[in-house]
Protein backbone atom coordinates (compact mmCIF):
# COMPACT_ATOMS: atom_id res chain seq x y z
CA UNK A 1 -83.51 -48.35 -39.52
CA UNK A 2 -81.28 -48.68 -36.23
CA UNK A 3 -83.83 -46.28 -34.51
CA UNK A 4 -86.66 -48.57 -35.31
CA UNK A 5 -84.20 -51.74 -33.99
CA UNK A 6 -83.73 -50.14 -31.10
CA UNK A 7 -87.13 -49.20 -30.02
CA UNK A 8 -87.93 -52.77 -30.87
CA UNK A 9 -85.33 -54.28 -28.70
CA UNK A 10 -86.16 -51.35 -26.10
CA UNK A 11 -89.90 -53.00 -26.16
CA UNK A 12 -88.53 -56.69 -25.96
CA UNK A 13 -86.69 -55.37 -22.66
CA UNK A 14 -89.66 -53.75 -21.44
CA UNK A 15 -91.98 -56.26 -21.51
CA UNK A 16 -92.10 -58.32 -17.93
CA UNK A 17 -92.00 -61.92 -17.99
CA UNK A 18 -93.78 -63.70 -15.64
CA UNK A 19 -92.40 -66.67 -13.82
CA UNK A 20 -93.76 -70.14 -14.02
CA UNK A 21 -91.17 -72.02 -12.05
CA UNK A 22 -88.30 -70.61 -9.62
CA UNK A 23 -84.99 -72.84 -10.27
CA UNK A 24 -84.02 -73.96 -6.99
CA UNK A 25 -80.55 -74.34 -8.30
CA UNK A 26 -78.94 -72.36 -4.98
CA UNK A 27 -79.85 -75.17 -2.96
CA UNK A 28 -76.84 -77.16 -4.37
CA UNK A 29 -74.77 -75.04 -1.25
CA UNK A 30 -76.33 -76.49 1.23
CA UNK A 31 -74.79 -79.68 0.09
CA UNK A 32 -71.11 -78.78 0.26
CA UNK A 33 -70.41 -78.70 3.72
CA UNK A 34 -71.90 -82.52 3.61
CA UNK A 35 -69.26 -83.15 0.65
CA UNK A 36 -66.57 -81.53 2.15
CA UNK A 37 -66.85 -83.26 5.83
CA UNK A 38 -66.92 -86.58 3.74
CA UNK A 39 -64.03 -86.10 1.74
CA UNK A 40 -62.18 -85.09 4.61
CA UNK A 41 -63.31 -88.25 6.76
CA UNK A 42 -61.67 -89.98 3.86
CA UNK A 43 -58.41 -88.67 4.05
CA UNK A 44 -58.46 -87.46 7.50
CA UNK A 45 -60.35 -89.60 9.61
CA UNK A 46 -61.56 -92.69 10.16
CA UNK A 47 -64.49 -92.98 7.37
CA UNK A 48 -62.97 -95.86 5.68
CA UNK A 49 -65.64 -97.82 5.29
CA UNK A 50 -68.14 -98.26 2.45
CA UNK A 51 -71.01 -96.21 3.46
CA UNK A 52 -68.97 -93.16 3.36
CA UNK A 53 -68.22 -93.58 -0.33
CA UNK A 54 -71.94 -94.41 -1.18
CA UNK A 55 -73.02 -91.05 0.78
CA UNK A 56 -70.12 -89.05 -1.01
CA UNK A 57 -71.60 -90.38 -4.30
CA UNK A 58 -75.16 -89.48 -3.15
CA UNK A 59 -73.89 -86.15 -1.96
CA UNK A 60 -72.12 -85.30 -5.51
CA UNK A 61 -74.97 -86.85 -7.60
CA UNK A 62 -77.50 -84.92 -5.88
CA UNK A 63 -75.26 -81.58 -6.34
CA UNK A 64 -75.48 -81.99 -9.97
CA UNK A 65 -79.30 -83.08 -9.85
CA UNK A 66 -79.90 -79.85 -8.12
CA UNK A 67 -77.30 -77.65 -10.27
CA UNK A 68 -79.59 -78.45 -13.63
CA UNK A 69 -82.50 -76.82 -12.31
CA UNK A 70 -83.90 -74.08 -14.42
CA UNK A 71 -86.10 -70.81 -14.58
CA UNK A 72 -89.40 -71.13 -16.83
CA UNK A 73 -90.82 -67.57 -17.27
CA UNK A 74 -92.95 -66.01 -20.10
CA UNK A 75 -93.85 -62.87 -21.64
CA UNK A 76 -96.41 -62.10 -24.25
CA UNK A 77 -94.79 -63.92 -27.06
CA UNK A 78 -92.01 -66.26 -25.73
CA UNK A 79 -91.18 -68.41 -23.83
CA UNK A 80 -88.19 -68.59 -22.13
CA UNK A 81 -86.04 -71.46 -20.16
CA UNK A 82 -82.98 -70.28 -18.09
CA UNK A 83 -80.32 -72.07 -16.83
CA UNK A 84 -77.78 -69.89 -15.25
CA UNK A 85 -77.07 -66.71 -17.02
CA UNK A 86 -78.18 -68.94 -20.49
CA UNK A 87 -81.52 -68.10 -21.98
CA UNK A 88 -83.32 -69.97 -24.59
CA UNK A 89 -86.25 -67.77 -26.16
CA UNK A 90 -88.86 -69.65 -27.72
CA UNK A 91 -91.96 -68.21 -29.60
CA UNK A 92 -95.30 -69.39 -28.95
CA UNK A 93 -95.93 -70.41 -32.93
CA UNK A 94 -93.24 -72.89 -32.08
CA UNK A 95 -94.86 -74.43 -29.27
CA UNK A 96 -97.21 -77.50 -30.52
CA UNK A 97 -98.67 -78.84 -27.88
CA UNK A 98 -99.50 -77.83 -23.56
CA UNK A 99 -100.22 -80.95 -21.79
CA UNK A 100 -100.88 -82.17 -18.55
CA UNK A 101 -98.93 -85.75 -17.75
CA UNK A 102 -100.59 -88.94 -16.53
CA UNK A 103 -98.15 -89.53 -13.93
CA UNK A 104 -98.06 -88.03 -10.54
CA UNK A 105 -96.02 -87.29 -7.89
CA UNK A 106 -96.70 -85.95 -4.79
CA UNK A 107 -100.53 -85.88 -5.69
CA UNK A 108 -99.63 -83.39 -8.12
CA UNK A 109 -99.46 -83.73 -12.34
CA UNK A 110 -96.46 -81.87 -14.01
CA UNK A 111 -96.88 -80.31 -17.37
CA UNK A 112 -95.59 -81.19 -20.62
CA UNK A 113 -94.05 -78.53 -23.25
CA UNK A 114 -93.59 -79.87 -26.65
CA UNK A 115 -92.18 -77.12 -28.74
CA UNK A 116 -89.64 -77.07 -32.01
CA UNK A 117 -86.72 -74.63 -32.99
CA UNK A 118 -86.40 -72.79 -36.17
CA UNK A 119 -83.87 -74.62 -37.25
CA UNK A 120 -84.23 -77.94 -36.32
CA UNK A 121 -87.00 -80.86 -37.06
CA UNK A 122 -87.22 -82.54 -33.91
CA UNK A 123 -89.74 -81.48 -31.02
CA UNK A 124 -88.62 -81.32 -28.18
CA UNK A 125 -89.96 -81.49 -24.80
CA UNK A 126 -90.06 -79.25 -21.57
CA UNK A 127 -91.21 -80.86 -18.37
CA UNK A 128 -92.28 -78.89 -15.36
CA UNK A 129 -94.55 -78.54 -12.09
CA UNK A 130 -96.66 -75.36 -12.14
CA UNK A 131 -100.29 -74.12 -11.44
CA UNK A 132 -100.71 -72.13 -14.77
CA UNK A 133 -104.03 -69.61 -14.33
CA UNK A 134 -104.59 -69.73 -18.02
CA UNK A 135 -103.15 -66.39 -18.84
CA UNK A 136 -100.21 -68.54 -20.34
CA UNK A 137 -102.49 -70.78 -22.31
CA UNK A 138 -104.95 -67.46 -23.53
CA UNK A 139 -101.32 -65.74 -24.43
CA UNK A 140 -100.15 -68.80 -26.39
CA UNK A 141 -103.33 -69.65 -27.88
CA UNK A 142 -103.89 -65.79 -28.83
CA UNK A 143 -100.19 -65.97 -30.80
CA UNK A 144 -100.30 -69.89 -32.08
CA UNK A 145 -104.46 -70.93 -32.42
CA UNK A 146 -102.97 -74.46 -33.70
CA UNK A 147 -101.39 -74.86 -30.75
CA UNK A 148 -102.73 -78.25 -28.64
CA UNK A 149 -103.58 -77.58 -24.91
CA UNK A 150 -104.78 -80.40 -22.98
CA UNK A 151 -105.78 -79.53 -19.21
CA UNK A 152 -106.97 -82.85 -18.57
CA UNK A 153 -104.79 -85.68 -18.45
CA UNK A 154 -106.87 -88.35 -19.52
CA UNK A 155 -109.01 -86.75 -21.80
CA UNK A 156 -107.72 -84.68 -25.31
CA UNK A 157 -110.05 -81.76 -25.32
């Protein structure tokens, strides 16, 4: 029994996962100097006025913003956001529904992951920008066929 776990787990660790988005969560460093030199003018110098607290705030707000962003990458039978050095696994029969949103920005739609856990009743939702090739949506469809993929964002197909 534990060989059979193992060679399972050894298969889980084998199989690559493919990246759909890159979290640019390292660019929250290039903010610090900018929080630092206002923090300073502060209680140093002579930034005394107003603006310097609104650009602190901006500065610290924008930190966090950029702090949340996450990995999405997939393999042949989960999905997986990271965060850090957290993982959440989630298997493609969970997934309901691949969309693409309405809105745009830049001149370009972001996509729209509804998916539910195990244990829990609510669906959730996973937002992202990504140009999927359809190997995601063949490998999700191949594992969940009731799954909802919508590549159009005006029309339900």
């Amino acid at each position: 029994m534990a060989k059979i776990t193992l060679s399972l787990w050894k298969q889980m660790k084998m199989q690559e996962k493919k990246t759909i988005t890159f979290g640019k969560a390292w660019l929250r460093y290039l903010l610090i100097p900018f929080i630092l030199v206002f923090i300073f003018g502060i209680f140093v110098g002579d930034f005394k006025d107003g603006w310097t607290f609104v650009l602190l705030f901006i500065s610290i707000g924008l930190f966090l913003w950029i702090k949340r962003a996450r990995k999405l990458k997939h393999d042949d039978t989960y999905f997986y956001i990271i965060h850090g050095k957290k993982e959440k696994a989630i298997h493609f029969s969970n997934i309901t529904s691949i969309k693409k949103s309405k809105a745009k920005v830049n001149g370009s739609r972001y996509w729209i992951l509804r998916y539910k856990l195990e244990d829990e009743v609510k669906v959730k939702k996973c937002r992202f920008f990504s140009s999927f090739d359809g190997k995601f949506h063949g490998a999700v469809r191949k594992v969940n066929p009731e799954v909802v993929i919508w590549t159009h964002p005006h029309f339900n197909h």
